[in-house]
Protein backbone atom coordinates (compact mmCIF):
# COMPACT_ATOMS: atom_id res chain seq x y z
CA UNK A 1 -50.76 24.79 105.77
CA UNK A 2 -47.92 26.01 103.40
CA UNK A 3 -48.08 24.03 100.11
CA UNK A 4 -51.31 24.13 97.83
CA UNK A 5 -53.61 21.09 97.98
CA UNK A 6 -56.05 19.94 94.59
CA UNK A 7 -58.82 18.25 96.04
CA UNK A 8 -61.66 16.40 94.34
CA UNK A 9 -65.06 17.73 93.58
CA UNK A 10 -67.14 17.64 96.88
CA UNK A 11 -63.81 16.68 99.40
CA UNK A 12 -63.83 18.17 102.87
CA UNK A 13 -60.56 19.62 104.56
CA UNK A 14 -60.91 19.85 108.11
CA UNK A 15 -58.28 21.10 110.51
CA UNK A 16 -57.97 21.69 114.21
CA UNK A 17 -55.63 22.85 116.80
CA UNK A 18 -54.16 26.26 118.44
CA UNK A 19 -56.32 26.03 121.22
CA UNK A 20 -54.29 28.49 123.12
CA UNK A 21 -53.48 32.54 122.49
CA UNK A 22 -50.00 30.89 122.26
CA UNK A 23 -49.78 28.54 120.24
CA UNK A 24 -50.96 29.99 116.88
CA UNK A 25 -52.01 28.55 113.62
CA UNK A 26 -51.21 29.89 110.19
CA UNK A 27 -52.18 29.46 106.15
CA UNK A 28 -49.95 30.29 103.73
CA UNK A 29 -51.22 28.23 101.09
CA UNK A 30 -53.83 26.93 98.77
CA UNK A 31 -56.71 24.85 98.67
CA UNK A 32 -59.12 24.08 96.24
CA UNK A 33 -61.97 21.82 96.71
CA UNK A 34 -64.42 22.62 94.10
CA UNK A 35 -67.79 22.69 95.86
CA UNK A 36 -66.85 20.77 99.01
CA UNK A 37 -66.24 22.29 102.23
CA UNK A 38 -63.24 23.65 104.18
CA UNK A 39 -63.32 23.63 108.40
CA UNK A 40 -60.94 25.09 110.12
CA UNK A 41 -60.84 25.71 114.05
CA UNK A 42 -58.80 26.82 116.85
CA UNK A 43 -61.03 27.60 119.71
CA UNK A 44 -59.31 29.87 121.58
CA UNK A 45 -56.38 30.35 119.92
CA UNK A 46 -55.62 33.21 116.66
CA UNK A 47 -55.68 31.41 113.07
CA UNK A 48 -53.52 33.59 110.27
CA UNK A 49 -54.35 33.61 106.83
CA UNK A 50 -50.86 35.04 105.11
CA UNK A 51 -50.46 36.79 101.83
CA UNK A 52 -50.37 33.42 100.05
CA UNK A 53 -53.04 31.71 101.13
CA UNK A 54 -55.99 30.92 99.17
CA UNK A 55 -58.88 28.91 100.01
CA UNK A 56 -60.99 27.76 97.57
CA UNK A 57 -64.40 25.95 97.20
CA UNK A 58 -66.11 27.70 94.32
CA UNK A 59 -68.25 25.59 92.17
CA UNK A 60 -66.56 24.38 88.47
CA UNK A 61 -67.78 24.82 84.94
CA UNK A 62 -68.53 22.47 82.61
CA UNK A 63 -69.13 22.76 78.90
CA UNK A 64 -69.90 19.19 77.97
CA UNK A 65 -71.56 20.70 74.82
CA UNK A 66 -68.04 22.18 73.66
CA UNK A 67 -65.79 19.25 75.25
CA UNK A 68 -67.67 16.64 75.09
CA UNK A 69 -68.18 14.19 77.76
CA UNK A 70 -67.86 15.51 81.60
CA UNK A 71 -65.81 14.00 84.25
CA UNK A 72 -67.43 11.92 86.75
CA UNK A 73 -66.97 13.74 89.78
CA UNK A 74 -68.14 17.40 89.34
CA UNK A 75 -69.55 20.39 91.24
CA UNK A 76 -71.41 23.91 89.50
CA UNK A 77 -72.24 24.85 93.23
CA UNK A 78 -70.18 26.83 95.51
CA UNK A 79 -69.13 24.93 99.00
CA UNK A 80 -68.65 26.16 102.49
CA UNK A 81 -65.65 27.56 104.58
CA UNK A 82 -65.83 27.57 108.36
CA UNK A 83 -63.25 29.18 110.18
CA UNK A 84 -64.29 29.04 113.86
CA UNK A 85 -61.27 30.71 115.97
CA UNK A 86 -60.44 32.29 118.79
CA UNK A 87 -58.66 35.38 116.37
CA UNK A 88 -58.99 35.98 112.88
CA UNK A 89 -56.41 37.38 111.11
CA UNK A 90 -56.05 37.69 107.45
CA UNK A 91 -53.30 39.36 104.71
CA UNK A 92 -55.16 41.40 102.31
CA UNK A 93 -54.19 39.78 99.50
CA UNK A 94 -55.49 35.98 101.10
CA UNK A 95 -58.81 34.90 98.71
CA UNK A 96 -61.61 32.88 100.14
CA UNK A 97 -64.17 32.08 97.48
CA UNK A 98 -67.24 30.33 97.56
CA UNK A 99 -68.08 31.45 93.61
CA UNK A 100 -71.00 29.23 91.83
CA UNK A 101 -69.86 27.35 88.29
CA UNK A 102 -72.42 26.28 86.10
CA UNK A 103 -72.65 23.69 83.57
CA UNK A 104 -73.76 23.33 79.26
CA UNK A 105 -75.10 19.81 78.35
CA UNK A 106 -76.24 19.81 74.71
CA UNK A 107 -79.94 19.36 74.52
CA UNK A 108 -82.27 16.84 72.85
CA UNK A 109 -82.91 19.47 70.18
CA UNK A 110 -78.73 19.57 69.82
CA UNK A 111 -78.48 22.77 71.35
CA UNK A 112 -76.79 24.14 74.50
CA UNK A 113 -79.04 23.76 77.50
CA UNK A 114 -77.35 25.76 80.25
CA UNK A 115 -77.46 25.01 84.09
CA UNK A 116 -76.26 28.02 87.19
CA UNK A 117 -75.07 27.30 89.66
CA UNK A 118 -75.47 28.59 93.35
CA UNK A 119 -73.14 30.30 95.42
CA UNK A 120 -71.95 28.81 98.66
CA UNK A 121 -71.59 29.92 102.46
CA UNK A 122 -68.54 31.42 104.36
CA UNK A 123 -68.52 31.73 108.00
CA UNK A 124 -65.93 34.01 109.71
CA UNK A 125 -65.96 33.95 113.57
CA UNK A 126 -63.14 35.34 115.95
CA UNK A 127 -63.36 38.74 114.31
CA UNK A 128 -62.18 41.68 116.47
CA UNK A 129 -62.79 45.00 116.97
CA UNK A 130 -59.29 45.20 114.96
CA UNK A 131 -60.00 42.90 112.14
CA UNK A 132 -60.33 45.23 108.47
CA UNK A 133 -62.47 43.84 106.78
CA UNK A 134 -62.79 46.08 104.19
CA UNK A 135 -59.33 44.38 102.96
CA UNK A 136 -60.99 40.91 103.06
CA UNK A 137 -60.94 39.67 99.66
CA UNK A 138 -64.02 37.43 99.69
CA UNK A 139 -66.46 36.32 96.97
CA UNK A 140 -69.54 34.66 95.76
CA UNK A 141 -70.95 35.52 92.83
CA UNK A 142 -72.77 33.44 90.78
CA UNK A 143 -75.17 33.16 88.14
CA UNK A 144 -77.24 31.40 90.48
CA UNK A 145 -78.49 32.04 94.17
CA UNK A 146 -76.25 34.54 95.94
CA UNK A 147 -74.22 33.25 98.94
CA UNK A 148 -74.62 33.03 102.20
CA UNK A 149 -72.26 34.74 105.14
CA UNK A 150 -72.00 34.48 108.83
CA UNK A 151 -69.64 37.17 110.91
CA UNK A 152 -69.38 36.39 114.58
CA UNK A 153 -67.86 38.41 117.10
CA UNK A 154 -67.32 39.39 120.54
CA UNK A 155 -67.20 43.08 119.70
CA UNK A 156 -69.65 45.35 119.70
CA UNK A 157 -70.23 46.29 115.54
CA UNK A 158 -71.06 49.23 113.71
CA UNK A 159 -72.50 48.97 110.04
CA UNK A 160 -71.60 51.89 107.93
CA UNK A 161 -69.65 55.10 108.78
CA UNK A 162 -66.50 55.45 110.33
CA UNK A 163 -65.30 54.04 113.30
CA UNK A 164 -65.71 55.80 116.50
CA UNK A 165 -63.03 57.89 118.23
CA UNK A 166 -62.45 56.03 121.74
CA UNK A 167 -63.43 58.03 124.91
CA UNK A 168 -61.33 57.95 127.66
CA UNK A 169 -62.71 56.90 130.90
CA UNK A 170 -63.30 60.09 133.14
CA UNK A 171 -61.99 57.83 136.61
CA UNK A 172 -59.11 55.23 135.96
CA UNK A 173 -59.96 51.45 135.61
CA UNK A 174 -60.27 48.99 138.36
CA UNK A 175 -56.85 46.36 137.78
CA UNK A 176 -58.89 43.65 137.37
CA UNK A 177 -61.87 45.17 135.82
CA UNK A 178 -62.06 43.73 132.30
CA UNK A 179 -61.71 46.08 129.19
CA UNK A 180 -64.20 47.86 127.65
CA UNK A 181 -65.21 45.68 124.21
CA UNK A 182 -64.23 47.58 120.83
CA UNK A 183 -66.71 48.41 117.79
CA UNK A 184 -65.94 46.28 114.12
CA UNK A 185 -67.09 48.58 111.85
CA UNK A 186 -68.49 46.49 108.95
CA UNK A 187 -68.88 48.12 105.24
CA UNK A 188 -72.37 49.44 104.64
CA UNK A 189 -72.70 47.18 101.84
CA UNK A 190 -72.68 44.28 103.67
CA UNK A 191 -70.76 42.63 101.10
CA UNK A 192 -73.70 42.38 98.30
CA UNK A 193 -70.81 43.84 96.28
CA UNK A 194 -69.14 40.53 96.46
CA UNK A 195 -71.95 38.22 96.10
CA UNK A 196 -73.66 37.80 99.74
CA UNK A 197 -76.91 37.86 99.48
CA UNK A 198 -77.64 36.08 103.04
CA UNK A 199 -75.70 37.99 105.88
CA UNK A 200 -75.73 37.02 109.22
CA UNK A 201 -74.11 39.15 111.85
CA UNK A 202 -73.79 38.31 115.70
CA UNK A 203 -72.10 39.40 118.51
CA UNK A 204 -71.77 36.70 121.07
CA UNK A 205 -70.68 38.97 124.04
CA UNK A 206 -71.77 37.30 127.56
CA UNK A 207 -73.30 40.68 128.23
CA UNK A 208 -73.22 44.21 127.13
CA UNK A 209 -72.67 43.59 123.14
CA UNK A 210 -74.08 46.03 120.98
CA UNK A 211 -75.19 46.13 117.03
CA UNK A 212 -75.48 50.04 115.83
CA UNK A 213 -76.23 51.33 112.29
CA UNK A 214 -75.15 55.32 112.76
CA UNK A 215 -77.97 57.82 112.26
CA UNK A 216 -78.01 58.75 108.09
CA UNK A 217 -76.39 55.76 107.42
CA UNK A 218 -78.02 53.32 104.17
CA UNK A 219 -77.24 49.82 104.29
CA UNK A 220 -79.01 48.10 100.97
CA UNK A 221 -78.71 45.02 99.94
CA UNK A 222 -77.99 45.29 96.35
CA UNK A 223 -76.66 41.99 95.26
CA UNK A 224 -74.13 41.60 92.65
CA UNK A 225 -74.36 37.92 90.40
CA UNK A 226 -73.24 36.71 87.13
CA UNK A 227 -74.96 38.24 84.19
CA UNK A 228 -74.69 35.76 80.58
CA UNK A 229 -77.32 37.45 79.43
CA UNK A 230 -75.43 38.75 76.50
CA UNK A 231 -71.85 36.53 77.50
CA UNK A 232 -70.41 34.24 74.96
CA UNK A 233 -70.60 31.32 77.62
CA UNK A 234 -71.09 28.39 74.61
CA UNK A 235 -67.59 29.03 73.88
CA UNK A 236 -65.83 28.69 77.34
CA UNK A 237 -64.05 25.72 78.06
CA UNK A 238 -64.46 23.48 80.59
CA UNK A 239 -62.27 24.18 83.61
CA UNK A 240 -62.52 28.00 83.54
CA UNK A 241 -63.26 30.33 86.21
CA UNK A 242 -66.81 31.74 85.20
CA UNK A 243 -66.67 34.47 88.37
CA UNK A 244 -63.39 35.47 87.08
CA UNK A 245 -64.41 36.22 83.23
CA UNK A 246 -68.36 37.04 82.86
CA UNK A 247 -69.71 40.19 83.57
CA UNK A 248 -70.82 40.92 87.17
CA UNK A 249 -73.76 43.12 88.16
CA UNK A 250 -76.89 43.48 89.65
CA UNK A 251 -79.35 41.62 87.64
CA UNK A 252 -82.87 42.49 87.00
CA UNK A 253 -85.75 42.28 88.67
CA UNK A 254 -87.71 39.67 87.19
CA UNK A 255 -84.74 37.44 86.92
CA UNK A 256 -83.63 38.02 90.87
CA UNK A 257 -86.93 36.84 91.66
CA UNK A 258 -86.32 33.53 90.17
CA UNK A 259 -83.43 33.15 93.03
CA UNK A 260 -83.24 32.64 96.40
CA UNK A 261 -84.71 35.85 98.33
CA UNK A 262 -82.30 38.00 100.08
CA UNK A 263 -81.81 38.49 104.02
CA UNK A 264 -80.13 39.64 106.70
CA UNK A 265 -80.61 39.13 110.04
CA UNK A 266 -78.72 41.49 112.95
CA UNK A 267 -78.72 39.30 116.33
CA UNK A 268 -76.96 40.28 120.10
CA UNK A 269 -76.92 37.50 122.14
CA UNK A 270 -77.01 39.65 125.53
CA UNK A 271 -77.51 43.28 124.86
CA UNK A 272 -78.99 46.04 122.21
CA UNK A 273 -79.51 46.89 118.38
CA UNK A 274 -80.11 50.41 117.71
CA UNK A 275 -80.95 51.84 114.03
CA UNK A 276 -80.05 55.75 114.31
CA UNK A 277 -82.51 58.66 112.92
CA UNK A 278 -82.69 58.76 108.96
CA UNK A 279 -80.19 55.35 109.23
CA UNK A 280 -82.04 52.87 106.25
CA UNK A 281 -81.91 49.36 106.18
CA UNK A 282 -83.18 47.59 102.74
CA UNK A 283 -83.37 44.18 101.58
CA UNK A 284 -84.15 43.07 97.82
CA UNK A 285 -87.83 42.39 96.68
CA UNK A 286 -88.94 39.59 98.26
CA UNK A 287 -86.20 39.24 101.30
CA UNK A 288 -86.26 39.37 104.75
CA UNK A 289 -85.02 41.50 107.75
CA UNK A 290 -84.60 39.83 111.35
CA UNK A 291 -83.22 41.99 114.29
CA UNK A 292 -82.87 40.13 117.56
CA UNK A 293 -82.09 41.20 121.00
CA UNK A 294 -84.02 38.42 122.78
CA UNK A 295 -82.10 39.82 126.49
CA UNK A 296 -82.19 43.68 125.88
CA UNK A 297 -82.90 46.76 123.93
CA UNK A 298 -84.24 47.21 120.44
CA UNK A 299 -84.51 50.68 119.17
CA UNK A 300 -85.17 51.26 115.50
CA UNK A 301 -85.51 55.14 114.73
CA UNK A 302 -84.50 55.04 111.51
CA UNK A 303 -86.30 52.66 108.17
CA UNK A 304 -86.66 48.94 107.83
CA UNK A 305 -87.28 48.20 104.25
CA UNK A 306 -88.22 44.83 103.09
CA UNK A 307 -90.57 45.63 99.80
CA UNK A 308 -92.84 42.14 99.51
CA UNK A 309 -90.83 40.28 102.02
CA UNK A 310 -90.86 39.89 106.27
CA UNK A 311 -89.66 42.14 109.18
CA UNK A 312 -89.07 40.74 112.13
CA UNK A 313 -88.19 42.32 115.64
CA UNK A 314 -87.28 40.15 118.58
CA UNK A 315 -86.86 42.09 121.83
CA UNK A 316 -87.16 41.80 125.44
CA UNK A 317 -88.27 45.89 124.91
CA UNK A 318 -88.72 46.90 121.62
CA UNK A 319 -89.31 50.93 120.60
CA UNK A 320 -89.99 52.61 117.43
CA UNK A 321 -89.36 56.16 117.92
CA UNK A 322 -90.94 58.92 116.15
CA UNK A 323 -90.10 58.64 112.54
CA UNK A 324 -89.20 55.26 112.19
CA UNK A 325 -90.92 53.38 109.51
CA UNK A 326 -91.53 49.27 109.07
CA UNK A 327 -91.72 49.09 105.12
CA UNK A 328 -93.03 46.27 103.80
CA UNK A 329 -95.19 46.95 100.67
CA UNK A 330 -96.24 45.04 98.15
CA UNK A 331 -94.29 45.49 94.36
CA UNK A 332 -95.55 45.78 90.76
CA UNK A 333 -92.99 43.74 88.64
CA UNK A 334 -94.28 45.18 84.95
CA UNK A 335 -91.78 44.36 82.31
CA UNK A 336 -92.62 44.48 78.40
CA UNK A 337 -92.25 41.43 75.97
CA UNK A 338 -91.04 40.39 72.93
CA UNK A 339 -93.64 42.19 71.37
CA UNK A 340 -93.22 45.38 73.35
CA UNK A 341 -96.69 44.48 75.74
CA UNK A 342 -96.41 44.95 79.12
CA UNK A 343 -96.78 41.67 81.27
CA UNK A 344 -95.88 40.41 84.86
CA UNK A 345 -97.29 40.64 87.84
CA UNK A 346 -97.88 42.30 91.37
CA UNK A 347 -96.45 41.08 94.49
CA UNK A 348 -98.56 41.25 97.61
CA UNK A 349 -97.38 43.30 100.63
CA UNK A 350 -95.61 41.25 103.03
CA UNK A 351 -95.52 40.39 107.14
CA UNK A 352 -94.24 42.09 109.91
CA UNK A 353 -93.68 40.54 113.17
CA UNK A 354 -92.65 42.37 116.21
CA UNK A 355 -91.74 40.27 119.97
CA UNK A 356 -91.94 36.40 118.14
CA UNK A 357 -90.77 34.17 120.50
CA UNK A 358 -90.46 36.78 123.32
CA UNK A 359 -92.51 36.07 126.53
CA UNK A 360 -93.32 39.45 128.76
CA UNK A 361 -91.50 41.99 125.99
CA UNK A 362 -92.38 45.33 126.16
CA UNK A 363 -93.43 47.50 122.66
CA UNK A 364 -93.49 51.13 122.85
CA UNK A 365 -94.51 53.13 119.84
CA UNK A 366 -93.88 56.99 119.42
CA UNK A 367 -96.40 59.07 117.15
CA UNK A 368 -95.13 59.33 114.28
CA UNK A 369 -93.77 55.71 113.77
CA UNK A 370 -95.30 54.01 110.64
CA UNK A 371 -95.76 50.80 110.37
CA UNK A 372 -96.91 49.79 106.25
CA UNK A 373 -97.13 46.48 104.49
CA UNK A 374 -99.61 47.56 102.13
CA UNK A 375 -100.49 46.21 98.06
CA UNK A 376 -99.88 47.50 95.38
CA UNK A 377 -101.31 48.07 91.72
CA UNK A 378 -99.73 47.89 88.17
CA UNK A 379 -100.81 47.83 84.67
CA UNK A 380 -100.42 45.06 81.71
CA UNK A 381 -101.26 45.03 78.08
């Protein structure tokens, strides 16, 4: 794909092909399909997004209360993208954007009622262990429901820190043994800076694939959205790019609550996850946490934070060393009112599940692990 393709609201693009490490496929171009989805796959073979290319499904905005009527097709929500290759690789400056739009209908009172809309998905497999991705210019925000994201690979993955410093085997390689798998080192943010609010990450190694956050290391899912609390959105045309011009930020409590929760879920298909000493991983009020290793190892000796929301461990062994802590307590949301009176309410503690699913897995639990999902209290007027 070279030239740049204008799709309807809703359309689907879907492209296969380079099945083979040889026979490559590459993007160079852009595509817009406002809420509809874009699939592209190789199998086996590398797919190259180049400097130019641009991919596009972020939702529209509409100000029918400004321009009158609305066209007939339309989208506020973000889309999907699906790139399932073999390789990924991607310029820095390529964009894929699965932004929510909203829309402004005037009201049966005659003033502007305002609708958000949600964020859409992005799913990246064929990452390596040489893919940057803290280059990858992806996005999501929206004054909506964050979006959701999907990184597969068959590298082992680090989140947070800096990459390791490869070790060099102390006797020489077999000539047909295979090489040792890499580490993708993924941003501690986890992309909440860009609007994910819904991360999925999973290595699909046949065996030996390993997810590691580094000891010290705080991973928090602190989304970023669309904030028109105090943005002049009455006056923007139809047709504009609301991610691009309002304010971005993390948005309050109360008014994250009245989205879809946040999660993030950490899976191996055939080896460990291990969470290092004084390592924290945190999900907003409300979300959830899922760590599988259904055919090996999980070792958590850091902090799982999920304040009002769900933990889940899946393990064929599962061990919480001595220090680490399963945080899942309840949250007073206190906020005053227009007339300065404090109102709101208190969430209860939430659940945490350790071995669902798992037939025969084995727990172990140092002294000195802590495992809380207790209330809370607050105060209103």
């Amino acid at each position: 794909w070279g030239a740049s393709r204008d799709l309807s609201a809703g359309a689907t693009a879907v492209a296969g092909g380079g099945d083979r490490p040889g026979n490559p496929r590459g993007i160079d171009g852009a595509t817009r399909a406002p809420g509809g989805s874009i699939v592209l796959g190789t199998m086996d073979g590398p797919l190259t997004l180049g400097a130019e290319a641009r991919l596009d499904v972020g939702g529209q905005w509409i100000n029918a209360w400004r321009d009158g009527m609305a066209p007939a097709r339309w989208a506020m929500d973000g889309g999907a993208i699906a790139l399932q290759v073999g390789e990924l690789r991607v310029d820095p400056a390529a964009v894929l954007d699965v932004s929510g739009g909203g829309r402004v209908d005037r009201a049966k009172n005659g003033l502007p009622g305002l609708r958000v809309g949600n964020a859409g998905s992005l799913t990246l497999s064929g990452l390596t262990d040489k893919t940057d991705l803290s280059t990858f210019d992806i996005r999501a925000y929206a004054a909506g429901s964050a979006g959701r994201l999907v990184l597969e690979t068959k590298a082992n993955v680090q989140i947070g820190g800096t990459a390791p410093v490869p070790v060099e085997p102390v006797e020489p390689a077999e000539p047909d043994a295979p090489a040792a798998p890499g580490v993708l080192v993924l941003p501690a943010t986890l992309y909440a800076d860009r609007g994910f609010g819904d991360v999925t990450v999973r290595v699909t190694a046949a065996e030996g694939g390993r997810i590691a956050v580094p000891q010290d290391i705080g991973v928090s899912q602190s989304v970023k959205g669309i904030d028109l609390s105090a943005f002049g959105y009455r006056e923007l045309a139809t047709g504009a790019r609301l991610a691009s011009l309002a304010p971005v930020g993390e948005l309050r409590l109360e008014e994250r609550l009245q989205r879809a929760p946040a999660s993030l879920r950490l899976a191996v298909d055939s080896g460990s996850i291990d969470v290092g000493a004084g390592a924290v991983l945190r999900t907003d009020v409300g979300g959830a946490l899922t760590l599988s290793a259904v055919a090996g190892a999980l070792t958590v000796s850091g902090t799982l934070e999920a304040p009002a929301g769900r933990i889940e461990l899946n393990g064929k062994s599962i061990a919480l060393a001595s220090g680490a802590q399963l945080l899942a307590r309840g949250v007073p949301v206190i906020r005053p009112d227009a007339r300065g009176w404090r109102t709101g309410e208190v969430l209860p503690g939430g659940d945490i599940v350790l071995s669902n699913g798992v037939t025969g897995a084995a727990l172990a639990l140092d002294p000195g692990a802590r495992i809380d999902d207790s209330g809370a209290s607050g105060e209103c007027d």
